[in-house]
C-alpha atoms as a PDB file:
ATOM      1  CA  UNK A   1      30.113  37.007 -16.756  1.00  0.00           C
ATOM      2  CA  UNK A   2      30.838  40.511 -18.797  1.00  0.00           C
ATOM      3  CA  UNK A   3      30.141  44.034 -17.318  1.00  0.00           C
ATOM      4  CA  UNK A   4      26.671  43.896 -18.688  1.00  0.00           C
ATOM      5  CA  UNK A   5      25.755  41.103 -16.828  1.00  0.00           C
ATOM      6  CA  UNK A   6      27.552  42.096 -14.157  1.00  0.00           C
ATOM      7  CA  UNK A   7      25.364  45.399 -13.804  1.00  0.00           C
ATOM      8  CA  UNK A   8      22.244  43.548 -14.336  1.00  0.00           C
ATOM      9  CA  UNK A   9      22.803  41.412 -11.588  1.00  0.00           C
ATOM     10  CA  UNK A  10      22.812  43.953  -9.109  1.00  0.00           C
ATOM     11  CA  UNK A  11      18.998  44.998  -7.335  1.00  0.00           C
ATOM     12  CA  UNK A  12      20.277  48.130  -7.902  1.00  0.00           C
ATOM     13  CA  UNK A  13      22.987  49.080 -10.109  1.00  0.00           C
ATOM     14  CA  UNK A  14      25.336  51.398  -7.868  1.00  0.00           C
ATOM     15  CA  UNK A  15      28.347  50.651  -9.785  1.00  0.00           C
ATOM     16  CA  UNK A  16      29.944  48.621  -6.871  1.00  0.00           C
ATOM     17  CA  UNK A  17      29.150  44.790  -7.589  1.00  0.00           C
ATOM     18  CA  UNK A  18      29.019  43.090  -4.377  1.00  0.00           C
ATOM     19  CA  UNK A  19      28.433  46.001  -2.651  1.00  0.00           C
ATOM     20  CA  UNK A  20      32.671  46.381  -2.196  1.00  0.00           C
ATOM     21  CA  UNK A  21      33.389  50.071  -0.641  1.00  0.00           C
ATOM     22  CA  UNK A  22      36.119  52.307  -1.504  1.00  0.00           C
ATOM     23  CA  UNK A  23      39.084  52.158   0.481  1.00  0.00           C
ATOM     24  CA  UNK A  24      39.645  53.941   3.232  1.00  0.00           C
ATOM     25  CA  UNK A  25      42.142  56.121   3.672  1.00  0.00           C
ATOM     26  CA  UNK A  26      43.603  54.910   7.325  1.00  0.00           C
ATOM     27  CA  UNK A  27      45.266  58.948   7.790  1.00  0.00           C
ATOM     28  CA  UNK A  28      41.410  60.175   7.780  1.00  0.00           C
ATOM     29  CA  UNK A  29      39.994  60.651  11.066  1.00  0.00           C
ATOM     30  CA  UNK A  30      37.118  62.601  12.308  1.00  0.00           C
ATOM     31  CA  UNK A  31      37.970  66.220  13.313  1.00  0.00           C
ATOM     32  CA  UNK A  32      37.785  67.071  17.275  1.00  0.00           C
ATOM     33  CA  UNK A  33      35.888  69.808  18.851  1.00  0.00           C
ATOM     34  CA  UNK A  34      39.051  71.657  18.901  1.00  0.00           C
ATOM     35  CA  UNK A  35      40.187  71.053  15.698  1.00  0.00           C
ATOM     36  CA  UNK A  36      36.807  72.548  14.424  1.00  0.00           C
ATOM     37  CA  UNK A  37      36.464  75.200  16.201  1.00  0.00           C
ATOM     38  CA  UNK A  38      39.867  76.210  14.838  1.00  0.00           C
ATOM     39  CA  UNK A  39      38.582  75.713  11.009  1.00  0.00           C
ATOM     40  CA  UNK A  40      35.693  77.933  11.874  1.00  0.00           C
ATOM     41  CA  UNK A  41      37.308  80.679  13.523  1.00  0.00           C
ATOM     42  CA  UNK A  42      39.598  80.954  10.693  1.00  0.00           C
ATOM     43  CA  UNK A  43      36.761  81.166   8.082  1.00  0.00           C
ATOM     44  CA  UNK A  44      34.542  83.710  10.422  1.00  0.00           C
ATOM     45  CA  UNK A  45      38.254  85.385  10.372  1.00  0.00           C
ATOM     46  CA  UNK A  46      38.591  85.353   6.229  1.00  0.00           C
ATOM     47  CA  UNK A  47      34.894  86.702   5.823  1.00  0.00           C
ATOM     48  CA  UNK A  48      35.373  89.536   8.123  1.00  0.00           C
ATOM     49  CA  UNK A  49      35.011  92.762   6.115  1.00  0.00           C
ATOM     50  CA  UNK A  50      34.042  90.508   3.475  1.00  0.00           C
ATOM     51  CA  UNK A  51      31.154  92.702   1.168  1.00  0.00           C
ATOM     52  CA  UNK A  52      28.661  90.597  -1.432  1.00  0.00           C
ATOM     53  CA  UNK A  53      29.589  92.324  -4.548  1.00  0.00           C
ATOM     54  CA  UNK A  54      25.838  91.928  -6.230  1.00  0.00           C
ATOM     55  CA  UNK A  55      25.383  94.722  -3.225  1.00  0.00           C
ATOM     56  CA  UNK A  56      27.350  97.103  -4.595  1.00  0.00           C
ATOM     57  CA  UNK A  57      26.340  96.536  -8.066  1.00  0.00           C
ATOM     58  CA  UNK A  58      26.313  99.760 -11.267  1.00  0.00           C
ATOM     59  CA  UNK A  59      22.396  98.572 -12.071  1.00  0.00           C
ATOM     60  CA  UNK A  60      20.160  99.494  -9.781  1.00  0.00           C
ATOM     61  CA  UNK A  61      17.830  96.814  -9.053  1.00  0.00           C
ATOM     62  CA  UNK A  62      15.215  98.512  -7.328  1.00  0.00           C
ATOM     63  CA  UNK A  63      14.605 101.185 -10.229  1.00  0.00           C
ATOM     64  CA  UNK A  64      11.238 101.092 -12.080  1.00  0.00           C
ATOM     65  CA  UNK A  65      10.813  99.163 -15.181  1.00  0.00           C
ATOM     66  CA  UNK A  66       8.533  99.075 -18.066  1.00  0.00           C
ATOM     67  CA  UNK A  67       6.771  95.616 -17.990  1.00  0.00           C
ATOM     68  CA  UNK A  68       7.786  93.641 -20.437  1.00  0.00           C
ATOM     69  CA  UNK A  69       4.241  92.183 -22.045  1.00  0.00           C
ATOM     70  CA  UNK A  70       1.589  94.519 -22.512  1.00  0.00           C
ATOM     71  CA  UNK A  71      -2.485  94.024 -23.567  1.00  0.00           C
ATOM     72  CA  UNK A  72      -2.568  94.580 -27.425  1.00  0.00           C
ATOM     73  CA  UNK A  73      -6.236  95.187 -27.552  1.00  0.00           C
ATOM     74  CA  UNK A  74      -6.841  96.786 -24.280  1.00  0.00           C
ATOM     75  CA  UNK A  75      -8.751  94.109 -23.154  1.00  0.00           C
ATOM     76  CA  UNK A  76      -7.351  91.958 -19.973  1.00  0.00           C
ATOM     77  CA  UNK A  77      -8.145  88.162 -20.059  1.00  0.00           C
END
């Protein structure tokens, strides 16, 4: 059987004939409680301060503009 046939033989083609799963790695392991709330009190401590630049941006966004189409003949469809 070649890979075409292999891939049509499927219901549907994932890539993984016979449905085989990646192996796992056996040093993975959920995190516990305590191990996440670690992870997330050291990312609320890296954002502290931490300032969107698009905020403090040179353009000012909420200046008036010109629009950018305009009625030739003065008539509005």
């Amino acid at each position: 059987m070649n890979a075409y046939e292999r891939l049509m033989a499927e219901a549907i083609p994932t890539g993984t004939f016979g449905h085989a799963q990646p192996p796992s790695d056996p040093h993975s392991r959920p995190w516990t409680a305590l191990e996440q709330a670690e992870h997330r009190r050291t990312l609320d401590e890296a954002l502290n301060g931490w300032q969107d630049p698009s905020d403090t941006a040179t353009r000012d966004r909420q200046r008036p503009r010109r629009p950018q189409l305009r009625v030739i003949d003065g008539q509005a469809a």
